[in-house]
Protein backbone atom coordinates (compact mmCIF):
# COMPACT_ATOMS: atom_id res chain seq x y z
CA UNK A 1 -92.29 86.87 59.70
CA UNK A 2 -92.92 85.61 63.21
CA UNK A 3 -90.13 84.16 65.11
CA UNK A 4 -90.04 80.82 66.34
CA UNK A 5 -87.73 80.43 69.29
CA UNK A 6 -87.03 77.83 71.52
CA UNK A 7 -84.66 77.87 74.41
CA UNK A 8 -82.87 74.51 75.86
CA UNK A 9 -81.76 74.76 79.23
CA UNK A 10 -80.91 73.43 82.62
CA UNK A 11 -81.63 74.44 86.32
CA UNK A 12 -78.61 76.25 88.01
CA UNK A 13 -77.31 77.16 84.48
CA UNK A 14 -75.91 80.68 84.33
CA UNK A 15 -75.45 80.96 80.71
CA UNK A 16 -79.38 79.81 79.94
CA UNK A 17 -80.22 82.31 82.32
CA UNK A 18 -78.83 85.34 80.57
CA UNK A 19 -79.86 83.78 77.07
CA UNK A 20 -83.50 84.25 78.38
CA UNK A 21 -82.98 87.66 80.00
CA UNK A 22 -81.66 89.04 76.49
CA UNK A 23 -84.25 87.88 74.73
CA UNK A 24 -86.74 89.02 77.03
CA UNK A 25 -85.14 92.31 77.12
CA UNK A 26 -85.24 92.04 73.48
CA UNK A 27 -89.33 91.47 73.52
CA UNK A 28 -88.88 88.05 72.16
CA UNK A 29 -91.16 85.26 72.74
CA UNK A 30 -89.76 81.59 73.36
CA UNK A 31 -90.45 78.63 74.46
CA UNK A 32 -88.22 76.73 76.73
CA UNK A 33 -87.09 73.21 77.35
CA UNK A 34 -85.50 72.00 79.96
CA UNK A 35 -83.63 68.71 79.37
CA UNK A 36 -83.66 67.59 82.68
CA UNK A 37 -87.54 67.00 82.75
CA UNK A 38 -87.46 65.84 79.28
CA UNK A 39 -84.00 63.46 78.84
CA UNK A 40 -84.75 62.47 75.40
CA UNK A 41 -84.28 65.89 74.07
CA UNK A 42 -80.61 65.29 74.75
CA UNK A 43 -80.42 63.02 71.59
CA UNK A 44 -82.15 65.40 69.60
CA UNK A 45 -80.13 68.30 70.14
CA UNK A 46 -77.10 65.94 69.77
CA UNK A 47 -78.46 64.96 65.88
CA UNK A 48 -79.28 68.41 65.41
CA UNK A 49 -76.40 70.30 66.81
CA UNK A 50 -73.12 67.91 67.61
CA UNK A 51 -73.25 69.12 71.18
CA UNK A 52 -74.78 68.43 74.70
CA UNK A 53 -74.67 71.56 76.71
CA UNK A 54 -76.82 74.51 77.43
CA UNK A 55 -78.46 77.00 76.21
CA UNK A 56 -79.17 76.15 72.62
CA UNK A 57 -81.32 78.55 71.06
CA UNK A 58 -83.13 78.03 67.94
CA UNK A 59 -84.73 80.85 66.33
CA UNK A 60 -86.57 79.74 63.04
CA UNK A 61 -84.38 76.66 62.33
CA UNK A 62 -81.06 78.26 63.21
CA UNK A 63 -78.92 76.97 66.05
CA UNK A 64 -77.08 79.27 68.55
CA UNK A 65 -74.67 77.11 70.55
CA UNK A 66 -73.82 78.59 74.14
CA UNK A 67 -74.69 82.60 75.03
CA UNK A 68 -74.19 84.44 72.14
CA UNK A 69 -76.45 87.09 71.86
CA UNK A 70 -74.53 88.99 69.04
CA UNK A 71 -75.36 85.99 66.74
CA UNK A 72 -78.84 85.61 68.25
CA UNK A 73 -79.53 89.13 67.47
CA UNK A 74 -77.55 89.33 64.39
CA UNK A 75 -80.28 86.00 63.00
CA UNK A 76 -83.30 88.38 64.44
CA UNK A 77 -82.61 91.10 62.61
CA UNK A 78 -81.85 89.17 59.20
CA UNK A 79 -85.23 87.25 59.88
CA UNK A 80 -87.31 90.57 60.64
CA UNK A 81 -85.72 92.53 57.83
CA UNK A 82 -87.98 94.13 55.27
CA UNK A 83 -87.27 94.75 51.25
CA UNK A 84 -87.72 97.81 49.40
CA UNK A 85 -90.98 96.91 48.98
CA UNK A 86 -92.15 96.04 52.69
CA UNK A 87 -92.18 92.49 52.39
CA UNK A 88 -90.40 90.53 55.02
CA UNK A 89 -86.99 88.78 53.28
């Protein structure tokens, strides 16, 4: 299964910043959006998440609120897991 992941962030945001450096560490690609070039994302996020602030990562439809890279990681590995049989759950 390839992983989607998208990264919403902020300049001067401490928290996005590590968010991105685990997941690079972790060889993970992502997109990121910041929502200060692009306001309207702000509603968005609200609709999809209840909250405004930074990072918000999704990784294949699921929502990590904040740096959590135990639950980030935790989603990757339930997303990349393989059967008994080799097929991708």
């Amino acid at each position: 299964m390839t992983l989607d992941v998208t990264i919403y962030s902020a300049a001067n945001c401490g928290y996005c910043v590590l968010m991105k450096n685990f997941l690079n560490e972790q060889n993970i690609l992502y997109k990121e959006v910041n929502i200060q070039e692009k306001p309207e994302i702000v509603q968005e996020l609200m609709a999809a998440t209840g909250r405004l602030g930074v990072p918000q990562t999704n990784i294949n439809g699921n929502w990590i609120l904040g740096y959590d890279p135990n639950s980030a990681m935790k989603i990757i590995q339930q997303l990349t897991t393989t059967n008994r049989n080799g097929e991708l759950q």
